[in-house]
Protein backbone atom coordinates (compact mmCIF):
# COMPACT_ATOMS: atom_id res chain seq x y z
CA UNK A 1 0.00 0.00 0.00
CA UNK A 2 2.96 2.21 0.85
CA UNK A 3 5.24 1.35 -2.39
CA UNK A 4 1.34 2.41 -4.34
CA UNK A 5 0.97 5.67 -2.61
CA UNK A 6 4.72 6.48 -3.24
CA UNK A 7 4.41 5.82 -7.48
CA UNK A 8 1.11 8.05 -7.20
CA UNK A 9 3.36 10.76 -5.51
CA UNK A 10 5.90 10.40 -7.74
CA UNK A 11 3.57 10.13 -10.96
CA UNK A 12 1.62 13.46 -9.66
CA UNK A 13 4.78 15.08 -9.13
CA UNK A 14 5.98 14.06 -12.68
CA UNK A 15 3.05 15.47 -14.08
CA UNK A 16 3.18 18.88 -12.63
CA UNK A 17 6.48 19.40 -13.96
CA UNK A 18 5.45 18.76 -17.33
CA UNK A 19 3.43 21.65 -18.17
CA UNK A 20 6.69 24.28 -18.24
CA UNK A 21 8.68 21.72 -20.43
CA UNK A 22 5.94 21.74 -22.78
CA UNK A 23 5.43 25.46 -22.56
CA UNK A 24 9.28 26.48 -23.03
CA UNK A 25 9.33 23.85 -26.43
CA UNK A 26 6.00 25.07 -28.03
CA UNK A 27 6.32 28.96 -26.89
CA UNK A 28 9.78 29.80 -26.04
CA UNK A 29 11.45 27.65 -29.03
CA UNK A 30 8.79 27.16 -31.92
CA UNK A 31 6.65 30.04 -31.95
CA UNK A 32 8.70 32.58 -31.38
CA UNK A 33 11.14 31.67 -33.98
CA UNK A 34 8.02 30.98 -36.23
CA UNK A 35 7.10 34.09 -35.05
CA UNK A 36 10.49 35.85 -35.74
CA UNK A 37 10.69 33.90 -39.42
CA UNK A 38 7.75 35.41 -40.40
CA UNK A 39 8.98 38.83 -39.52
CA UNK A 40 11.77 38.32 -41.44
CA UNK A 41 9.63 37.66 -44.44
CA UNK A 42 7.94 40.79 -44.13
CA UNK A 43 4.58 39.54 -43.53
CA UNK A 44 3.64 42.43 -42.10
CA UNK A 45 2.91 43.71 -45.25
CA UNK A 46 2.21 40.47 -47.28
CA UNK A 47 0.30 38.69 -44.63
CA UNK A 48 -0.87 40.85 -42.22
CA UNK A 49 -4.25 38.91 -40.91
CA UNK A 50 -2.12 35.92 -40.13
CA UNK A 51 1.21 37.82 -39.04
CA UNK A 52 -0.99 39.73 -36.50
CA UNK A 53 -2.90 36.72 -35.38
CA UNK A 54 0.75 34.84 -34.28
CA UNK A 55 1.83 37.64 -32.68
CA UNK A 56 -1.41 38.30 -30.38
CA UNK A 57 -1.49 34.07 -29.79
CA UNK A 58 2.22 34.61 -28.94
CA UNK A 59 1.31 37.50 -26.40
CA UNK A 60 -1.35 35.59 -24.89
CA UNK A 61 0.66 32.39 -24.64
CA UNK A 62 3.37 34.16 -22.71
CA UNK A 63 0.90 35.92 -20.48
CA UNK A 64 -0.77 32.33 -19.68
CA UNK A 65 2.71 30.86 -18.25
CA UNK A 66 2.86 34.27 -16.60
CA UNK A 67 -0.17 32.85 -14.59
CA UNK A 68 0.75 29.47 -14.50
CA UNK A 69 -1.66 27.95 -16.85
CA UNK A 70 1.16 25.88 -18.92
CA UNK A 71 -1.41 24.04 -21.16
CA UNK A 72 -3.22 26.63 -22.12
CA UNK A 73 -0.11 28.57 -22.81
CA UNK A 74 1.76 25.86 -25.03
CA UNK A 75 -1.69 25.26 -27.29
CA UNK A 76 -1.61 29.04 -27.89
CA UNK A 77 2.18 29.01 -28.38
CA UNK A 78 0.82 26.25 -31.28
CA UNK A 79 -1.65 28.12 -32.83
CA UNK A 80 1.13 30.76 -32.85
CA UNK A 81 3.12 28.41 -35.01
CA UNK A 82 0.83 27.63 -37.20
CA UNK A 83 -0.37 31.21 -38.32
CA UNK A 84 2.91 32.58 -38.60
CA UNK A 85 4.28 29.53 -40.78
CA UNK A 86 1.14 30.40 -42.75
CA UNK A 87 1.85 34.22 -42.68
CA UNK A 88 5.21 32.95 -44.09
CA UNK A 89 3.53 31.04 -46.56
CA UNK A 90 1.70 33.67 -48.17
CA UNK A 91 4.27 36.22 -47.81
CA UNK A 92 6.16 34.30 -50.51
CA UNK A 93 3.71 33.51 -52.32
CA UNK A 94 2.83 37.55 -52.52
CA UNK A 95 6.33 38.16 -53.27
CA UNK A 96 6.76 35.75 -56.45
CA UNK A 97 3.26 37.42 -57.74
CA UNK A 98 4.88 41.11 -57.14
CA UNK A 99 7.74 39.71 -59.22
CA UNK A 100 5.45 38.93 -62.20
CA UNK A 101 4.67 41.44 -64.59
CA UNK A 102 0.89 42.20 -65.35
């Protein structure tokens, strides 16, 4: 009964240190370089709905952790990822139909 109560300790504990290894791999790593990438492509100006959108999911990630709530914070550092790899996306997409003449 002892050794069972221990493992359940041990398991609980395990599990609350999770959620900030998650957070710092999805936020801190991938989204913000995402994040950065598709500043570097300029999609400011080429993809501005979907550069916007990763930066305000990047924001509210980072304020999440701020309160604890790693889960919540590493889905939004996700959808972070995903918009600004799309806001990359179109950004070069925009740039080869700029190239093109009418």
């Amino acid at each position: 009964m002892r050794a069972a109560a221990v493992a359940l300790c041990v398991a609980f504990a395990l599990g609350l240190g999770c959620g900030p290894v998650t957070y710092i791999n999805d936020v801190t790593r991938k989204a913000a370089s995402d994040v950065e990438a598709a500043r570097a492509a300029q999609a400011d100006q080429y993809a501005p709905y979907y550069y916007t959108l990763a930066i305000e999911y990047l924001r509210k990630a980072r304020e999440e952790a701020a309160h604890a709530d790693y889960e919540t914070a590493s889905r939004l550092g996700r959808n972070a990822s995903r918009a600004a790899r799309r806001a990359v996306e179109l950004s070069i997409i925009e740039v080869r139909n700029r190239g093109r003449a009418p």
